[in-house]
C-alpha atoms as a PDB file:
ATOM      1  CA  UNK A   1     131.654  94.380  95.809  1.00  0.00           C
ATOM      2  CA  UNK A   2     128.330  96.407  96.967  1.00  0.00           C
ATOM      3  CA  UNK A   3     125.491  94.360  96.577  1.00  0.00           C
ATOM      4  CA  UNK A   4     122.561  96.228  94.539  1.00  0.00           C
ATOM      5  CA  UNK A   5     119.467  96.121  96.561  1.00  0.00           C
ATOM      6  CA  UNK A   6     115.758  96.860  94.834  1.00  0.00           C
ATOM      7  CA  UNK A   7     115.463 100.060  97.258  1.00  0.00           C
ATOM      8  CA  UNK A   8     118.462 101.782  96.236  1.00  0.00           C
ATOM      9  CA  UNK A   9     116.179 103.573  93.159  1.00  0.00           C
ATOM     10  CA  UNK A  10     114.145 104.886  96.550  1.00  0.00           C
ATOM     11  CA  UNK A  11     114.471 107.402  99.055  1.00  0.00           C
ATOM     12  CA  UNK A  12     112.815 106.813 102.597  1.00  0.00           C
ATOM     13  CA  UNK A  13     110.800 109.711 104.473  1.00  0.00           C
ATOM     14  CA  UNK A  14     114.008 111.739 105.641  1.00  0.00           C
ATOM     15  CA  UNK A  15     116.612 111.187 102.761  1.00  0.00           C
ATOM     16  CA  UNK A  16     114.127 112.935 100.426  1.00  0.00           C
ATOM     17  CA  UNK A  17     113.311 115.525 103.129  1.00  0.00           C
ATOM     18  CA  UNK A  18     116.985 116.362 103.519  1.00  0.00           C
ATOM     19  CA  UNK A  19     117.721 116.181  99.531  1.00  0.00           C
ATOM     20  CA  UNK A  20     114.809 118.800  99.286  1.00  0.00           C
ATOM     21  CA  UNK A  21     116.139 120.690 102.826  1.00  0.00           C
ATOM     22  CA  UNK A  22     112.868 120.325 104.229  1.00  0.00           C
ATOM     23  CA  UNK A  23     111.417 119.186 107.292  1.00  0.00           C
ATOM     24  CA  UNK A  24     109.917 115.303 107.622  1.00  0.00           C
ATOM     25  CA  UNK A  25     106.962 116.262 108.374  1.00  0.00           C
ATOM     26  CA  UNK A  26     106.677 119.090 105.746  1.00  0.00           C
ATOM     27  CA  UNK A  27     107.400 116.538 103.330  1.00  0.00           C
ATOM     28  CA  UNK A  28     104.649 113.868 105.088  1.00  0.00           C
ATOM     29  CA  UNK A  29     102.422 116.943 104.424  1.00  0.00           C
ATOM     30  CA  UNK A  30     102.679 117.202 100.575  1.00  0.00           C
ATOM     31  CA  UNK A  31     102.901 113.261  99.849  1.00  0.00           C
ATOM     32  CA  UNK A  32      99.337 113.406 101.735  1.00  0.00           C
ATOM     33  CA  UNK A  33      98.161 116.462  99.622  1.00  0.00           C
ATOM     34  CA  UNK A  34      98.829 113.810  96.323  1.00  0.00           C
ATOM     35  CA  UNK A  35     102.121 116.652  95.378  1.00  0.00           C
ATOM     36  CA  UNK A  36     104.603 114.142  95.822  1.00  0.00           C
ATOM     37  CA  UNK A  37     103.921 109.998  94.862  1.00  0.00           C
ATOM     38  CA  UNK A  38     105.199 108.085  97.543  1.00  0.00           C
ATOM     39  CA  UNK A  39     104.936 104.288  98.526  1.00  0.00           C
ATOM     40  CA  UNK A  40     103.767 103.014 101.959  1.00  0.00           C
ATOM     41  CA  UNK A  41     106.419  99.938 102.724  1.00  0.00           C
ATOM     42  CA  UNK A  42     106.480  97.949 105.912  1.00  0.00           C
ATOM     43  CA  UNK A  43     105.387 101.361 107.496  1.00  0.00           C
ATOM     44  CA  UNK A  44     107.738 103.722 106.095  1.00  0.00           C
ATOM     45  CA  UNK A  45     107.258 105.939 102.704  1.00  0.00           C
ATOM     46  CA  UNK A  46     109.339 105.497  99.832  1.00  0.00           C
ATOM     47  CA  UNK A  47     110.104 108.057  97.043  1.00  0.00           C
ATOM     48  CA  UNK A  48     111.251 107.252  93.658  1.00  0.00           C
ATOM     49  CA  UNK A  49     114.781 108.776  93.407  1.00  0.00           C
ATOM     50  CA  UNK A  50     113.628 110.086  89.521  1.00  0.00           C
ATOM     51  CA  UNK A  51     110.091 111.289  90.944  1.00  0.00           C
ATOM     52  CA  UNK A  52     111.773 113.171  93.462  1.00  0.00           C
ATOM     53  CA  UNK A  53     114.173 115.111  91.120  1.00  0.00           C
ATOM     54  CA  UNK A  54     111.358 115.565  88.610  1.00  0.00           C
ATOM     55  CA  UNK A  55     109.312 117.843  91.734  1.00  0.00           C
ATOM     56  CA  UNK A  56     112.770 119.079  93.440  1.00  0.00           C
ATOM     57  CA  UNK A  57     113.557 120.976  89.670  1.00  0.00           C
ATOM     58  CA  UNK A  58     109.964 122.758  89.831  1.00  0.00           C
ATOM     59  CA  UNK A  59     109.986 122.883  93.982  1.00  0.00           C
ATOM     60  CA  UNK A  60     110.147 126.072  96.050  1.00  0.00           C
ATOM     61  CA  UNK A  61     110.697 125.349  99.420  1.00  0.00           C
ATOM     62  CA  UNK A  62     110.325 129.107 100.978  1.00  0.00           C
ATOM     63  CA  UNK A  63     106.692 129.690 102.817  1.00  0.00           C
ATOM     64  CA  UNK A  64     103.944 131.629 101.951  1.00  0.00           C
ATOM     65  CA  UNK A  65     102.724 133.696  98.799  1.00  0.00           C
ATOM     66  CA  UNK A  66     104.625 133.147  95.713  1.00  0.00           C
ATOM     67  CA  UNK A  67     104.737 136.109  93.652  1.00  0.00           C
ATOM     68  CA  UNK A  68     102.535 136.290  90.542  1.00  0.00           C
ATOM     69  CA  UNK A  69     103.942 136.493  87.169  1.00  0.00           C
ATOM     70  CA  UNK A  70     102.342 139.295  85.264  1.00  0.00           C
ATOM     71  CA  UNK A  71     102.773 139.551  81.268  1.00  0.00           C
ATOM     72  CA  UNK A  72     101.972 143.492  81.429  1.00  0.00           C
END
């Protein structure tokens, strides 16, 4: 019988990097620009598994200029 733990609704630093396929320290990058909330625990971030899905469905991880959407 698994035991159910209260971090198991979290990711830590590099579970959510790898579930977005992006580097740590990418992802370290945008929880300090405010673009993902994360949690400081015992020295470690923590992502909510629900917040991370909710920015992963809008999230492009490619670099530079994203191409602008013209309506003519």
């Amino acid at each position: 019988m698994a035991s159910v733990t209260p971090f198991d609704d979290y990711y830590d630093l590099v579970e959510a990097a790898r579930e977005l396929s992006i580097h740590p320290q990418s992802l370290r990058r945008l929880i300090k620009q405010n673009k993902i909330p994360a949690t400081m625990f015992a020295g470690k971030y923590l992502i909510a598994r629900d917040k991370l899905e909710m920015f992963k469905s809008n999230y492009d991880p490619r670099p530079g200029r994203k191409p602008i959407r013209r309506l003519l």
